[in-house]
N, C-alpha and C. Protein backbone atom coordinates (compact mmCIF):
# COMPACT_ATOMS: atom_id res chain seq x y z
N UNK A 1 0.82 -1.20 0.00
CA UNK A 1 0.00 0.00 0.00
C UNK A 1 0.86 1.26 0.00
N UNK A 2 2.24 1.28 0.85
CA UNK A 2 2.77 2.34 0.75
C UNK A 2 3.19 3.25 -0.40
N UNK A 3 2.93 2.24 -1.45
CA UNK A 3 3.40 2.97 -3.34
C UNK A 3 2.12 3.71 -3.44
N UNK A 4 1.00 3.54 -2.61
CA UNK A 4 0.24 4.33 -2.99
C UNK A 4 0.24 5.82 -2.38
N UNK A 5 0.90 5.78 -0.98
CA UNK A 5 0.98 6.58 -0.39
C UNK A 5 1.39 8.13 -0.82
N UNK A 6 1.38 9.15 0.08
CA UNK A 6 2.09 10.10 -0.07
C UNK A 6 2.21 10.89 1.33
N UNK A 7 2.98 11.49 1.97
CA UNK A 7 2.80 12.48 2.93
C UNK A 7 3.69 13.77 2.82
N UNK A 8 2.58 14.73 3.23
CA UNK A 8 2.98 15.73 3.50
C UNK A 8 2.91 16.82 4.66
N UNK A 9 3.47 17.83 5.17
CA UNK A 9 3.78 18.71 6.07
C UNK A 9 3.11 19.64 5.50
N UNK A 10 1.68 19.47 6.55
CA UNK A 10 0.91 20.62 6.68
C UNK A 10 1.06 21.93 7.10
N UNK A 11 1.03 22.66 7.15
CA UNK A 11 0.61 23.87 7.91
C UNK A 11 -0.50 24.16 9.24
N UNK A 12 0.09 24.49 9.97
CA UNK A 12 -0.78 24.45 11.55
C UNK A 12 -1.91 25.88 10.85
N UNK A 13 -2.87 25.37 11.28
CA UNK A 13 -3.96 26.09 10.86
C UNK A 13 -4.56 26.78 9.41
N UNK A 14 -4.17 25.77 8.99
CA UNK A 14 -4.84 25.82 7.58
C UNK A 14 -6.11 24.50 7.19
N UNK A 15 -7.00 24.17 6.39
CA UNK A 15 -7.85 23.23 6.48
C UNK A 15 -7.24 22.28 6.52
N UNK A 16 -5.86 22.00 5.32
CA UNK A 16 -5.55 20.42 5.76
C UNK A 16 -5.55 20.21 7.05
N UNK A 17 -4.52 21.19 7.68
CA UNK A 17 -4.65 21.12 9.36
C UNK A 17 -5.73 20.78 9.97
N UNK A 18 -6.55 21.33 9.79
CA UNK A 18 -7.57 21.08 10.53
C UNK A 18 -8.01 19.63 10.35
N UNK A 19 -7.99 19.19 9.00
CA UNK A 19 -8.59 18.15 8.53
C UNK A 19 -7.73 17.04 9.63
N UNK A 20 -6.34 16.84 9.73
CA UNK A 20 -5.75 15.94 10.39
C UNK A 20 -6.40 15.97 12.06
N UNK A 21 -6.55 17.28 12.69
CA UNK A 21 -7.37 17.68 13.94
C UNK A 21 -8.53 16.79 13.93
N UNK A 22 -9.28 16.82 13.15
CA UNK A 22 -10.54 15.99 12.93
C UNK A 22 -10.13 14.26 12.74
N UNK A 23 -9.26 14.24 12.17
CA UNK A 23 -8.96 12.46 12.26
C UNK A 23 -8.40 12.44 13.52
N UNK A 24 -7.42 12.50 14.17
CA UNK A 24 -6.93 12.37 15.25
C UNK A 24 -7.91 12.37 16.25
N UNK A 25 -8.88 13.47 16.60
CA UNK A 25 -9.83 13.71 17.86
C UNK A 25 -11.22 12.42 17.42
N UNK A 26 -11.10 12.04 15.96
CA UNK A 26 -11.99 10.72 15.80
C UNK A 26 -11.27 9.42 16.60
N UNK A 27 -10.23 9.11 15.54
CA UNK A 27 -9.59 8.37 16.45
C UNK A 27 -8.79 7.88 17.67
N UNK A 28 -8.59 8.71 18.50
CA UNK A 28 -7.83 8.85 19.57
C UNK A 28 -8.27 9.31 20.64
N UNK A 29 -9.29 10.49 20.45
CA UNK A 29 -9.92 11.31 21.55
C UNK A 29 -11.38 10.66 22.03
N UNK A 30 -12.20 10.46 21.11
CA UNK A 30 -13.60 10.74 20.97
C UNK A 30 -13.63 9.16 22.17
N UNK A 31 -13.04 8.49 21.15
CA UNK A 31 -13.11 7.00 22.08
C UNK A 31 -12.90 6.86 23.23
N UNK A 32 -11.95 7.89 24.00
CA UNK A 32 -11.78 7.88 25.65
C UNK A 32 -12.47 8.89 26.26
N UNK A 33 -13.53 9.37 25.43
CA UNK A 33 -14.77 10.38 26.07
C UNK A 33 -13.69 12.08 26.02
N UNK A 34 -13.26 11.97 25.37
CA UNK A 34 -12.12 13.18 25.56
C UNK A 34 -12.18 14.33 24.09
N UNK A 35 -11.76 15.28 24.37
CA UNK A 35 -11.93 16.48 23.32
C UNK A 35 -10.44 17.37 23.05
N UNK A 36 -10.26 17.70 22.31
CA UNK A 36 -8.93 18.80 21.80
C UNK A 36 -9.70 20.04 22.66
N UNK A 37 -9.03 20.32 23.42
CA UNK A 37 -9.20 22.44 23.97
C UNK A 37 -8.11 22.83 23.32
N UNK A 38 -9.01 24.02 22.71
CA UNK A 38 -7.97 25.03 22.20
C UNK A 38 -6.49 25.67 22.21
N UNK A 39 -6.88 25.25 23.65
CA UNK A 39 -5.66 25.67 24.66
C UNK A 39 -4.37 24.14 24.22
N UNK A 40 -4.73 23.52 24.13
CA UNK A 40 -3.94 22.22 23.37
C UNK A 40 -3.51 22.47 22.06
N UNK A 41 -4.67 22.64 20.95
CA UNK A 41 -3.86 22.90 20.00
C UNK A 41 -2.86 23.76 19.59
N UNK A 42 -3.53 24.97 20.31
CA UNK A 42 -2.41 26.11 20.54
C UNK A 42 -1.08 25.85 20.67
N UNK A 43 -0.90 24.88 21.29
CA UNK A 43 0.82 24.80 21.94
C UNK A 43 1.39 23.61 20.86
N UNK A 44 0.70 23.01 19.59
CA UNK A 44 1.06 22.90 18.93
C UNK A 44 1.49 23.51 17.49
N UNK A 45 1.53 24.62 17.31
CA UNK A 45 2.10 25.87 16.40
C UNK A 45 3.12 25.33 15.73
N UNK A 46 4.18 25.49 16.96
CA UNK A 46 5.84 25.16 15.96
C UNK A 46 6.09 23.67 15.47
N UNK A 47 4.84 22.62 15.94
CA UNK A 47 5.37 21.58 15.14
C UNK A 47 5.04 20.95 14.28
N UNK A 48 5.93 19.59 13.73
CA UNK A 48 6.02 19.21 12.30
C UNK A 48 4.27 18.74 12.39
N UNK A 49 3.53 18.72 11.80
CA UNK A 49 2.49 18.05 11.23
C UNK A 49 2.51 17.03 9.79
N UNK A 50 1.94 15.69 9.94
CA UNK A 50 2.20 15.25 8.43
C UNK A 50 0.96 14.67 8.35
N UNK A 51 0.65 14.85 7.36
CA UNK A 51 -0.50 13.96 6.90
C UNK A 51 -0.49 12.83 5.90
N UNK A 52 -1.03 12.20 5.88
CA UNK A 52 -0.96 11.06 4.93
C UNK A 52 -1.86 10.91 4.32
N UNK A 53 -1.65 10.81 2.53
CA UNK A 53 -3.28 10.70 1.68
C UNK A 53 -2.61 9.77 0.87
N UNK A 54 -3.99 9.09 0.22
CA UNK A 54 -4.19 7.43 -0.23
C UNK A 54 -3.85 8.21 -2.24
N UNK A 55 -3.92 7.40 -2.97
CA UNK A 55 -3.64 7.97 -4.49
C UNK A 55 -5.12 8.62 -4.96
N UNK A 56 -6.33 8.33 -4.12
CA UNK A 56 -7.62 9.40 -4.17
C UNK A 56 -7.68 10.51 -3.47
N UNK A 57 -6.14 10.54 -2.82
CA UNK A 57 -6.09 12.01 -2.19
C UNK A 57 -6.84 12.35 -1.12
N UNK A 58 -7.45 11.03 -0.45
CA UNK A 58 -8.12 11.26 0.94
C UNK A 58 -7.05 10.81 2.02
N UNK A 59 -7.39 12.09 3.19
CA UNK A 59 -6.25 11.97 4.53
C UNK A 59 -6.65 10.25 4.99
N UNK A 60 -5.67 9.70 5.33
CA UNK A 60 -5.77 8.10 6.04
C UNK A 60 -4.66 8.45 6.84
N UNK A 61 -3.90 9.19 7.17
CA UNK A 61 -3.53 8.97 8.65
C UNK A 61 -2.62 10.22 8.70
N UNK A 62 -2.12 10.62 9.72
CA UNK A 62 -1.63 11.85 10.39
C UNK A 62 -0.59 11.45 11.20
N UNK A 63 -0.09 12.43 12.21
CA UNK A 63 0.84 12.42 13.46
C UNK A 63 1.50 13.85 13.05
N UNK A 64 1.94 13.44 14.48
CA UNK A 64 2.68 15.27 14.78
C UNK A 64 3.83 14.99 15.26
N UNK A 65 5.02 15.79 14.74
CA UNK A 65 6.08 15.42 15.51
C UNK A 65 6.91 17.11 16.21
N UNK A 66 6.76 16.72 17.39
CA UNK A 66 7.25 17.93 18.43
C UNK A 66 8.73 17.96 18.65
N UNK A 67 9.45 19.07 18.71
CA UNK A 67 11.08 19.27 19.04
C UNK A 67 10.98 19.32 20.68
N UNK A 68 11.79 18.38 21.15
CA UNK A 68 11.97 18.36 22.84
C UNK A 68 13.20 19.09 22.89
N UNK A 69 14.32 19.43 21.80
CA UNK A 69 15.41 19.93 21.97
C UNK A 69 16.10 19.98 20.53
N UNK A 70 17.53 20.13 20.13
CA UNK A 70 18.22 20.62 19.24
C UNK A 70 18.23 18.54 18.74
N UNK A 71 18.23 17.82 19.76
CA UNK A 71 18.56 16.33 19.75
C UNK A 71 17.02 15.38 19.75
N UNK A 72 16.08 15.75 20.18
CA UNK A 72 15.17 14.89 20.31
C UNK A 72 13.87 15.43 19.84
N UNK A 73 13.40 14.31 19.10
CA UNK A 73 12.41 14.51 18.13
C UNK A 73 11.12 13.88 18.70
N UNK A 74 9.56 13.93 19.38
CA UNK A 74 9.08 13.68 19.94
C UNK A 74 7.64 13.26 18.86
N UNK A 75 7.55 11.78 18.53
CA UNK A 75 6.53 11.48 17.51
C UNK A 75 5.27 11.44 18.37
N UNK A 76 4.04 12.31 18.06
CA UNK A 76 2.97 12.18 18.70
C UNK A 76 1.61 12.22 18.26
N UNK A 77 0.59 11.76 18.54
CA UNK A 77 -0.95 11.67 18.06
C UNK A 77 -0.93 10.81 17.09
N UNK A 78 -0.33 9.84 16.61
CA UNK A 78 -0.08 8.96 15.62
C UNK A 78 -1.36 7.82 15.54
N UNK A 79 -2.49 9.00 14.19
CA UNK A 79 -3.61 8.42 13.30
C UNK A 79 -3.99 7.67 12.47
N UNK A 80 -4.37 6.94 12.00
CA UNK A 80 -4.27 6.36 11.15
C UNK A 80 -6.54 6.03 11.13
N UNK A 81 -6.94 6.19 9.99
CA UNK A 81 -8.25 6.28 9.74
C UNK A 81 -8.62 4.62 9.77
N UNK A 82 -9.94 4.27 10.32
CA UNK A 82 -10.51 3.02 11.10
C UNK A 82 -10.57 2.15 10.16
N UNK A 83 -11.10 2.61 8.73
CA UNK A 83 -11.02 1.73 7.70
C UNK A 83 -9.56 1.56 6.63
N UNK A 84 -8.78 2.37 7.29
CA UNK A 84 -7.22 2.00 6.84
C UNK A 84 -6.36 1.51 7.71
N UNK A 85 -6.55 0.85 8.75
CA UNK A 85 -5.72 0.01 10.13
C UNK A 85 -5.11 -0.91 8.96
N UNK A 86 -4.09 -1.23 9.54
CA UNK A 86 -3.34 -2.45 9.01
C UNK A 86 -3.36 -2.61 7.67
N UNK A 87 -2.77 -1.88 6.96
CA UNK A 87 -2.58 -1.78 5.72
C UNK A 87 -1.36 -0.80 5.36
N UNK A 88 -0.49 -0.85 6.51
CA UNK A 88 0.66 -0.20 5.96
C UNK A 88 0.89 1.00 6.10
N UNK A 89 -0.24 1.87 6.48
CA UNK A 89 0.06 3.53 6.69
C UNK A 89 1.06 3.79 7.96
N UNK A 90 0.46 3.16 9.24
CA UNK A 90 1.30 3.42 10.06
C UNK A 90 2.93 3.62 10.08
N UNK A 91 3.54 2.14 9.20
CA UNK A 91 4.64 1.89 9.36
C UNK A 91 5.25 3.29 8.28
N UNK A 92 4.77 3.49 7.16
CA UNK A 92 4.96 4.32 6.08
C UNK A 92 5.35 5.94 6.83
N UNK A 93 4.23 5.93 7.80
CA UNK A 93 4.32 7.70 8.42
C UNK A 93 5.20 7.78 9.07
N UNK A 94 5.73 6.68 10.02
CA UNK A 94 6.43 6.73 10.95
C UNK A 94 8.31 6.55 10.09
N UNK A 95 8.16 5.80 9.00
CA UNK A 95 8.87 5.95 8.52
C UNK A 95 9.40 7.60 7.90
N UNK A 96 8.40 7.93 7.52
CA UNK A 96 8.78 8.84 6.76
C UNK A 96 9.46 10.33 7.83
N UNK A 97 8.86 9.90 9.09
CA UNK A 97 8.93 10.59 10.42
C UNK A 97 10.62 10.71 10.62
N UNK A 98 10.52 9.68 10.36
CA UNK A 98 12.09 9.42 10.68
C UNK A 98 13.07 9.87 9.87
N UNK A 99 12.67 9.79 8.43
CA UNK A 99 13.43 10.85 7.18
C UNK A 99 13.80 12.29 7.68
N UNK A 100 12.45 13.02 8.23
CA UNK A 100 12.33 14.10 8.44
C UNK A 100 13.40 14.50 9.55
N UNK A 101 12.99 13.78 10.79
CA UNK A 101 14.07 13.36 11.91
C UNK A 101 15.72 13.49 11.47
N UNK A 102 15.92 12.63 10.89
CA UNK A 102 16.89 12.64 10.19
C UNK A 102 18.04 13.66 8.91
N UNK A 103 16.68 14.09 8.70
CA UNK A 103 17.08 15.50 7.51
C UNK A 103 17.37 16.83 8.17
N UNK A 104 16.37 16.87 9.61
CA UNK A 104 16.70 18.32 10.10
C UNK A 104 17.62 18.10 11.69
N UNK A 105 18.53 16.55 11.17
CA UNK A 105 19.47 16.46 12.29
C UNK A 105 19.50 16.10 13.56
N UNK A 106 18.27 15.72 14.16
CA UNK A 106 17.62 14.76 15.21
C UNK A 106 18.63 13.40 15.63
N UNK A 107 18.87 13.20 16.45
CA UNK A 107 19.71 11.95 17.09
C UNK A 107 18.75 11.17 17.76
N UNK A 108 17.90 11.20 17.83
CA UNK A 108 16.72 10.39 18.70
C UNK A 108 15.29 11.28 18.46
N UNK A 109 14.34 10.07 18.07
CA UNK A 109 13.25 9.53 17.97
C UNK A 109 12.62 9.33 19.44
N UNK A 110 11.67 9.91 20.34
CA UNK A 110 11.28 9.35 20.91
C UNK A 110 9.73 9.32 21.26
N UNK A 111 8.86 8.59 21.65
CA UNK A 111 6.87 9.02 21.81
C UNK A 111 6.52 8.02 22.93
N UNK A 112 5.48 8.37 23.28
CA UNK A 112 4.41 7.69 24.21
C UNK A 112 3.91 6.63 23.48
N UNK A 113 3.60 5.18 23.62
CA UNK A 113 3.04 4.63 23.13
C UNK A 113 2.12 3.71 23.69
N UNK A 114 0.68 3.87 23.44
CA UNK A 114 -0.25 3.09 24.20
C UNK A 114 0.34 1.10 24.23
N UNK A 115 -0.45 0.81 25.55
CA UNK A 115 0.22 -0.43 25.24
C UNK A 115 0.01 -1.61 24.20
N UNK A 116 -1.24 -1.21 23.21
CA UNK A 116 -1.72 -2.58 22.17
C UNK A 116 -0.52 -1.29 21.10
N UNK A 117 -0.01 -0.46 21.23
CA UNK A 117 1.14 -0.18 19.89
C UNK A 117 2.26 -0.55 20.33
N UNK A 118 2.41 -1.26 21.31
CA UNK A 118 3.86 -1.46 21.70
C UNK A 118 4.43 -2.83 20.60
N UNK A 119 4.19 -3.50 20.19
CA UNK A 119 4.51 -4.47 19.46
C UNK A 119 4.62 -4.07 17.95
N UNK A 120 4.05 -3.24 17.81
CA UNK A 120 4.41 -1.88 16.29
C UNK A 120 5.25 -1.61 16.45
N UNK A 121 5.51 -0.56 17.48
CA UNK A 121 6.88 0.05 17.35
C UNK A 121 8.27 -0.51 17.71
N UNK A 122 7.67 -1.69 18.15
CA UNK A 122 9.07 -3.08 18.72
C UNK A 122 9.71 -3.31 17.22
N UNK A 123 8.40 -3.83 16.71
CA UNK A 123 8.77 -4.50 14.72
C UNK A 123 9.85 -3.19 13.75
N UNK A 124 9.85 -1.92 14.47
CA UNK A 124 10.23 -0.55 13.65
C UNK A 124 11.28 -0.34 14.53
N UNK A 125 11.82 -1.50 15.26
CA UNK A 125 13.36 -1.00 15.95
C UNK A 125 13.38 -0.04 17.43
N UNK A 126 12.09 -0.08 17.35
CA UNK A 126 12.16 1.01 19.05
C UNK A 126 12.35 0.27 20.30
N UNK A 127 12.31 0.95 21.40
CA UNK A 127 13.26 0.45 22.60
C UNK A 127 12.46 0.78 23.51
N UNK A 128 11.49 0.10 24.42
CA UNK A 128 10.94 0.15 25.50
C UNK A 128 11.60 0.97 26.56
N UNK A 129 11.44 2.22 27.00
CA UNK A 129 12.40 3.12 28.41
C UNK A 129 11.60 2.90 29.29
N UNK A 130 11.62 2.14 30.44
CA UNK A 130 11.90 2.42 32.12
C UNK A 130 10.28 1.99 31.92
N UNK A 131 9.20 2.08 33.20
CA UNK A 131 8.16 1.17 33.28
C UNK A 131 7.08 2.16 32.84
N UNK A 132 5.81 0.84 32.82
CA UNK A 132 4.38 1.88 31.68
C UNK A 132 4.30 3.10 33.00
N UNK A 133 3.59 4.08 32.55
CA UNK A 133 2.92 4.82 32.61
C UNK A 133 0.92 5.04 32.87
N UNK A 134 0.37 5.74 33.16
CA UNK A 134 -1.15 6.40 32.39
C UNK A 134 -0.80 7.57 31.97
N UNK A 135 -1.57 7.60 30.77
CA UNK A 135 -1.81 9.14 30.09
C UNK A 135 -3.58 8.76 29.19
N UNK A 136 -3.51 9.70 29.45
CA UNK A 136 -5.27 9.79 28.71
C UNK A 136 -6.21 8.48 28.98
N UNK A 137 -5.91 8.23 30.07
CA UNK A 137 -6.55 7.56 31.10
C UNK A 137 -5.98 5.81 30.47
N UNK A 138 -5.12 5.36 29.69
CA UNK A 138 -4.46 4.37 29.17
C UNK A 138 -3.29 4.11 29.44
N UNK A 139 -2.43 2.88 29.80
CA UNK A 139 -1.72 2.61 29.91
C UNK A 139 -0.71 3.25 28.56
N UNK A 140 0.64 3.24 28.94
CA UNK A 140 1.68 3.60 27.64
C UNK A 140 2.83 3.49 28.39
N UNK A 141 3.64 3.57 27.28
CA UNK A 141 5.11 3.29 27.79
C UNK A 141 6.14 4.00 26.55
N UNK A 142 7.01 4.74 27.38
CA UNK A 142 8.22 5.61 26.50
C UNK A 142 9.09 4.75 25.92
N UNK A 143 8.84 5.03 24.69
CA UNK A 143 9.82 4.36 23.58
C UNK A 143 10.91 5.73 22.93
N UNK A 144 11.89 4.63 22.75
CA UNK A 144 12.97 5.58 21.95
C UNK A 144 13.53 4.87 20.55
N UNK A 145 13.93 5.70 19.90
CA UNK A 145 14.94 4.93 18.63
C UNK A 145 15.98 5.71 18.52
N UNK A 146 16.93 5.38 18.28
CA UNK A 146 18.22 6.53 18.09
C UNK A 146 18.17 6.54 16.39
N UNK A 147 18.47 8.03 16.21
CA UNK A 147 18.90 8.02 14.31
C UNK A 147 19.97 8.28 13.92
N UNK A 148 20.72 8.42 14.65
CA UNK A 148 22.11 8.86 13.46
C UNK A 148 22.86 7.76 13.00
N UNK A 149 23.35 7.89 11.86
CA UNK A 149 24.17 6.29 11.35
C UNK A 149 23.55 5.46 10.82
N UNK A 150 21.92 6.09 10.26
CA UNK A 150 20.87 5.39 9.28
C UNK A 150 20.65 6.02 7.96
N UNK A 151 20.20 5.15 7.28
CA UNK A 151 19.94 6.13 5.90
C UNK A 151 18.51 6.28 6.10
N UNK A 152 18.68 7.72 5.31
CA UNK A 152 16.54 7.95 5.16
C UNK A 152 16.46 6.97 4.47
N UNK A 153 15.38 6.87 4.69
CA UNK A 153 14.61 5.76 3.99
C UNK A 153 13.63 6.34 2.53
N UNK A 154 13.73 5.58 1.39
CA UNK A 154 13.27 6.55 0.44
C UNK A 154 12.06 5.51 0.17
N UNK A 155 10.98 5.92 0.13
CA UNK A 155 9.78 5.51 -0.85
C UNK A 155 9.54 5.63 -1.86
């Protein structure tokens, strides 16, 4: 599926933007009785946004990736649309996450990951840190990947 793919770096507050806002708070929020406040998106401004569209040019999955520092790249809200699960988007965004990571000089990869994604991001080389957690009322656990000394990966 990924030849079909494409992603790109939205713009924070423009419709695509928004459009990824709307997949994410479907899939991620709505289900734990939970909502985006303003006050949330807000403090996402300076970061990377990507979206992901199918070769009909409809969004199938998203994520955001936040700067924790000059070194660490923080992958987060990672979407993917209900009738595109398991078909390859995930691994594709996160890949491509890592290009980006990689292009603007990042040494580490790191995100929250609920615990039914922990076996995803095991298969993509990541590294379980220190014990689970709750966040958004779900279990998760801090994963890392280190990047330097990899090639981007080209699609």
């Amino acid at each position: 599926m990924s030849k079909n793919l494409i992603a790109i770096e939205v713009e924070f507050g423009t419709p695509a933007h928004d459009e990824t806002v709307k997949l994410r708070d479907d899939i991620l929020r709505k289900p734990l009785g939970l909502a985006f406040t303003p006050e949330q998106l807000s403090k996402e401004y300076a970061d990377i946004h990507l979206a992901c569209y199918n070769s009909q040019h409809d969004l199938v999955g998203c994520l955001v990736l936040a700067r924790l520092d000059n070194k660490e790249l923080k992958m987060r809200q990672v979407a993917v649309r209900e009738d595109c699960q398991r078909m390859g988007i995930g691994q594709f965004m996160v890949e491509e996450s890592e290009n980006i990571a990689q292009r603007d000089g990042f040494e580490k990869m790191v995100l929250h990951a609920r615990n039914t994604a922990v076996p995803f991001y095991l298969k993509l080389d990541y590294k379980k840190i220190g014990k689970p957690f709750t966040e958004v009322k779900l279990k998760h656990y801090k994963m890392e990947k280190t990047m330097s000394n990899q090639e981007v990966i080209k699609n």
